[in-house]
C-alpha atoms as a PDB file:
ATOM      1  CA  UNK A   1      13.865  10.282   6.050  1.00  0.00           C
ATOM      2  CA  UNK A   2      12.226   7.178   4.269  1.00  0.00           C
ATOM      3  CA  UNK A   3       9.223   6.335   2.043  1.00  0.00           C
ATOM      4  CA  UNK A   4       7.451   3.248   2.922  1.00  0.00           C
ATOM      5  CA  UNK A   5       6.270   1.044   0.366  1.00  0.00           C
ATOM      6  CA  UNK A   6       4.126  -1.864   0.982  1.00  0.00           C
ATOM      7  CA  UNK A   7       4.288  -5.369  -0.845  1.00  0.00           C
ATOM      8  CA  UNK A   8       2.064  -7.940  -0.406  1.00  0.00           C
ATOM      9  CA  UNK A   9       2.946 -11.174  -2.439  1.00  0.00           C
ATOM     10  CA  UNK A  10       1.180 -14.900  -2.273  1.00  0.00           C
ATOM     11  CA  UNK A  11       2.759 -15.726   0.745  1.00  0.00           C
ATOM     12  CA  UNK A  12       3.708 -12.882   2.960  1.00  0.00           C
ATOM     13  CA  UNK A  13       3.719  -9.333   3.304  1.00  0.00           C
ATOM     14  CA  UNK A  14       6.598  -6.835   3.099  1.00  0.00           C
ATOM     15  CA  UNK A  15       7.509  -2.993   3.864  1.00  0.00           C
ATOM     16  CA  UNK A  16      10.177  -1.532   1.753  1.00  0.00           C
ATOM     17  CA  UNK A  17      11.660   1.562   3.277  1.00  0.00           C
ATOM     18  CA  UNK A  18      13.869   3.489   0.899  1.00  0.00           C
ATOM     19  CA  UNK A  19      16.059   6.619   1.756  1.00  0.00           C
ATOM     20  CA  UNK A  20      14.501  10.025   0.164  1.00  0.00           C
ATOM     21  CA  UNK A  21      18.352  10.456  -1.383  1.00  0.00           C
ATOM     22  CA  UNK A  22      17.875   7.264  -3.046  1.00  0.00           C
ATOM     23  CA  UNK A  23      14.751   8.284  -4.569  1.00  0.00           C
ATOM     24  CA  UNK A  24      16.609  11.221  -5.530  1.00  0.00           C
ATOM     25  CA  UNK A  25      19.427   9.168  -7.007  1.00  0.00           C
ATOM     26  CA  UNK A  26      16.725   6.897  -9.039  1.00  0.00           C
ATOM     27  CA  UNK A  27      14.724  10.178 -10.183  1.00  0.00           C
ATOM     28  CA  UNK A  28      18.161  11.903 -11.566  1.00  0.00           C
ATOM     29  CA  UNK A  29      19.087   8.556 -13.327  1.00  0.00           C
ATOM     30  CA  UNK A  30      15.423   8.359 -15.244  1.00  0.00           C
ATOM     31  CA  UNK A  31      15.589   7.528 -18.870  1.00  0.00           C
ATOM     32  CA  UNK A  32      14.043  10.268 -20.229  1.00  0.00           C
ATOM     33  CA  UNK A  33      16.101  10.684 -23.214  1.00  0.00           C
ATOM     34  CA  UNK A  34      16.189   8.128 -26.479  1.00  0.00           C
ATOM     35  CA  UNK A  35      19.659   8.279 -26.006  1.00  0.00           C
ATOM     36  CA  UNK A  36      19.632   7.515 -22.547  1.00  0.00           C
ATOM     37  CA  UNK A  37      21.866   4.307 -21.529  1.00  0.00           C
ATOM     38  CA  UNK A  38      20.797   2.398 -18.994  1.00  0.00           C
ATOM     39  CA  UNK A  39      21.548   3.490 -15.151  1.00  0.00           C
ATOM     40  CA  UNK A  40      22.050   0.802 -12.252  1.00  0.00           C
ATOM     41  CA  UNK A  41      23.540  -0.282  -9.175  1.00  0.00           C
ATOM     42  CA  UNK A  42      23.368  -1.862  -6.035  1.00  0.00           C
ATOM     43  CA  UNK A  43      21.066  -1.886  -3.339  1.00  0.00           C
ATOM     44  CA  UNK A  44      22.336  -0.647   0.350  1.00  0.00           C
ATOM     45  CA  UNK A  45      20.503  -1.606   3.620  1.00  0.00           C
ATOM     46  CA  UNK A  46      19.047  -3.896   6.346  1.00  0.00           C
ATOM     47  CA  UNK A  47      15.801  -5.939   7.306  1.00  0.00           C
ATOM     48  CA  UNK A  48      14.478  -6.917  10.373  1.00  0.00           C
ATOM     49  CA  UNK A  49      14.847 -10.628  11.674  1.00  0.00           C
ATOM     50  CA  UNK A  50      11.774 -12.452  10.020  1.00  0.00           C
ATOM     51  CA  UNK A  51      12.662 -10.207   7.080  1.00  0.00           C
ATOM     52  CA  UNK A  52       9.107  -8.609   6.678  1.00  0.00           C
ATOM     53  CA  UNK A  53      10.459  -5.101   6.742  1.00  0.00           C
ATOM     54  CA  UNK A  54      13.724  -3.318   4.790  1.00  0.00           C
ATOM     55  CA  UNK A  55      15.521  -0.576   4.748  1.00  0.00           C
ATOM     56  CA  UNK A  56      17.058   0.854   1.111  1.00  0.00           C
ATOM     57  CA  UNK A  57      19.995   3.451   2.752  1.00  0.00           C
ATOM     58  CA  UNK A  58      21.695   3.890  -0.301  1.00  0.00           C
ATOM     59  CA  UNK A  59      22.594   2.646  -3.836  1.00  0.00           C
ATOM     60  CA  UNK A  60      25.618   3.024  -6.030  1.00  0.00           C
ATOM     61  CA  UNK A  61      25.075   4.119  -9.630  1.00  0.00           C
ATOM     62  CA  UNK A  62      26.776   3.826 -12.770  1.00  0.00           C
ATOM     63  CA  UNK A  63      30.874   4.245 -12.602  1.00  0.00           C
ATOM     64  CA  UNK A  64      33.657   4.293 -14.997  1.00  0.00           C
ATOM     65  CA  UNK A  65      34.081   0.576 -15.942  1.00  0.00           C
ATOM     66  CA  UNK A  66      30.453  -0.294 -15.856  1.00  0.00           C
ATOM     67  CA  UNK A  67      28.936  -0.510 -19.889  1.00  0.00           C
ATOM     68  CA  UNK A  68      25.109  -0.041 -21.033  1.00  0.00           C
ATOM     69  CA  UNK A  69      22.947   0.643 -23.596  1.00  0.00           C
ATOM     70  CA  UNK A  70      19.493   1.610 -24.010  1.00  0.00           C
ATOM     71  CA  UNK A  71      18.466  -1.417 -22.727  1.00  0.00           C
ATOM     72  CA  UNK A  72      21.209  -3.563 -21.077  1.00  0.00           C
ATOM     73  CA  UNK A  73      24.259  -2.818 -18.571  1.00  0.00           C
ATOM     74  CA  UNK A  74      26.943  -4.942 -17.177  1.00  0.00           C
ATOM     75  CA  UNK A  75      28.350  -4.049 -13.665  1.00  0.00           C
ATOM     76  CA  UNK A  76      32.201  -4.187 -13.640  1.00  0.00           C
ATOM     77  CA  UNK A  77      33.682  -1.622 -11.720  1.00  0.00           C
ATOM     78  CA  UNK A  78      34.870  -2.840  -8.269  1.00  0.00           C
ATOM     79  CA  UNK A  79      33.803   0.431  -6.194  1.00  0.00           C
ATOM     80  CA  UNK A  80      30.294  -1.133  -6.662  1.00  0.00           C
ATOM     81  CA  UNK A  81      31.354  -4.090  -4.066  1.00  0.00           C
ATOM     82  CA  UNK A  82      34.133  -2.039  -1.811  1.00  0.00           C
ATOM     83  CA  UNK A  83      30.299   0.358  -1.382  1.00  0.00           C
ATOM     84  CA  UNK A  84      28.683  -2.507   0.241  1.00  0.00           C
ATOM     85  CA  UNK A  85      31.970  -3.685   2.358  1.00  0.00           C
ATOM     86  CA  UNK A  86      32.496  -0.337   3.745  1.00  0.00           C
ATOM     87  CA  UNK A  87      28.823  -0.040   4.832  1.00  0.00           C
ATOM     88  CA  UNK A  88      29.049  -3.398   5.868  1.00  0.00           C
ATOM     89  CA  UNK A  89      32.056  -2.514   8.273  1.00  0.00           C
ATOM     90  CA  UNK A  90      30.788   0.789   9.095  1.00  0.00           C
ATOM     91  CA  UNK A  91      27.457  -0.969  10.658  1.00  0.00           C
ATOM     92  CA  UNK A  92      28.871  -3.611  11.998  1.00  0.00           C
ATOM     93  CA  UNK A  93      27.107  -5.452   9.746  1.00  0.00           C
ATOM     94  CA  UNK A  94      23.689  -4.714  10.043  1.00  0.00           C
ATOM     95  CA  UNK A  95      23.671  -3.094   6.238  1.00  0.00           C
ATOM     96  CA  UNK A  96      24.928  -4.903   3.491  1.00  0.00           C
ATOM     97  CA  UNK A  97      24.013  -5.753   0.001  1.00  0.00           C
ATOM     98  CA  UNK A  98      20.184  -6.256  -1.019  1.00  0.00           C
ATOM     99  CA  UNK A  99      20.240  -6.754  -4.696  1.00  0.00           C
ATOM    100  CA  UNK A 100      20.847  -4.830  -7.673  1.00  0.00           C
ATOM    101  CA  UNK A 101      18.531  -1.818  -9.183  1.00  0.00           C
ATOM    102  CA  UNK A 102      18.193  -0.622 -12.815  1.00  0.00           C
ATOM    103  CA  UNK A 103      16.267   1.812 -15.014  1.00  0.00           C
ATOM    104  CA  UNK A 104      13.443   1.085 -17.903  1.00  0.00           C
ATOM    105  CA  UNK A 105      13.233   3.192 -20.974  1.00  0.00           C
ATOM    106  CA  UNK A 106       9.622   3.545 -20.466  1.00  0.00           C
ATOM    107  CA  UNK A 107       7.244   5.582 -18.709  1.00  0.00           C
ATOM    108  CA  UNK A 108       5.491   3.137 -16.501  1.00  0.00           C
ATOM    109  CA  UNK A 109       8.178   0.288 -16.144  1.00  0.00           C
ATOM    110  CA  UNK A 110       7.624  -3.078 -15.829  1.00  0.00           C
ATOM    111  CA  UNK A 111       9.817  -6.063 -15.481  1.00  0.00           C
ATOM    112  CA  UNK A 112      11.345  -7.640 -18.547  1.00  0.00           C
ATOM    113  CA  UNK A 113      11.679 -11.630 -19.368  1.00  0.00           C
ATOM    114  CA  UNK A 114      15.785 -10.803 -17.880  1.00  0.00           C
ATOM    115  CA  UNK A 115      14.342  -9.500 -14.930  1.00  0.00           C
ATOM    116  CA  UNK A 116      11.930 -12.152 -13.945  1.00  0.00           C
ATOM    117  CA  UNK A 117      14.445 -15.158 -14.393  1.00  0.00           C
ATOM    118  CA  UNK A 118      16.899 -13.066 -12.630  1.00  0.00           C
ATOM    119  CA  UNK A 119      14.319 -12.703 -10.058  1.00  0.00           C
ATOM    120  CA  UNK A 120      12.975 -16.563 -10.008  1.00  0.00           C
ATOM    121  CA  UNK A 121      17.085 -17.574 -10.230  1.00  0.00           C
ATOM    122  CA  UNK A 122      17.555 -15.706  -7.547  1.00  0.00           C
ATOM    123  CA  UNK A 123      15.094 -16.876  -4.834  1.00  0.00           C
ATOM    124  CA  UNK A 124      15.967 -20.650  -6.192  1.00  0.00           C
ATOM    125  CA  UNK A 125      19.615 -19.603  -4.810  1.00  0.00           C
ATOM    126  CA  UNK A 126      18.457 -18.552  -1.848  1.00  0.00           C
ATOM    127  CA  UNK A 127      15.262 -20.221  -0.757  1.00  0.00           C
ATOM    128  CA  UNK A 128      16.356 -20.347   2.709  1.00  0.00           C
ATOM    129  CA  UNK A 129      15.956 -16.101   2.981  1.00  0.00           C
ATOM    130  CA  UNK A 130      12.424 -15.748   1.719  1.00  0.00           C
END
């Protein structure tokens, strides 16, 4: 089962679909706590062919070698990548890596200065997918 979520932005229009356990991943990982590190992962899934619609299957969450803090995280441990290779294989690869996702201590998030570069880097890097 999925939740759609609909995105419009300056130039097109977008569905996000994401898996109810994902939601339940991202709810059990909320910050709620002062003491609360930071919780992350990757993004698992597809999109159609013009890519106006995607899927969110699954995500992986913090593991043993990852670090945070309050308010930063680095992803190190390798199970994060062998996650997206096995659904890769496992779909013949028609699911595969989307992005990364991470946690705000705040109530009503919203992106930080890191997250729009990392956002604006990103598209520069691949202007050729959106």
């Amino acid at each position: 089962m999925y939740v759609a979520i609909e995105c419009v932005s300056e130039s097109k229009e977008y569905i996000v679909c994401v898996s109810k356990a994902v939601l339940g991943t991202w709810r059990s990982l909320k910050q709620e706590k002062k003491q609360s590190p930071e919780a992350f992962g990757v993004l698992i899934g597809g999109q159609n062919q013009n890519a106006s619609q995607f899927w969110i299957e699954d995500c992986t969450q913090p593991l043993a070698r990852d670090v945070s803090t309050r308010t930063s995280f680095l992803m190190q441990d390798p199970r994060h990548q062998r996650s997206v290779d096995r659904h890769f294989k496992e779909s013949k690869g028609t699911s595969g890596y989307l992005g990364t996702w991470h946690s705000h201590p705040e109530q009503i998030p919203s992106p930080s200065h890191v997250d729009l570069k990392d956002w604006h880097s990103c598209c520069a890097r691949n202007s050729d997918r959106n």
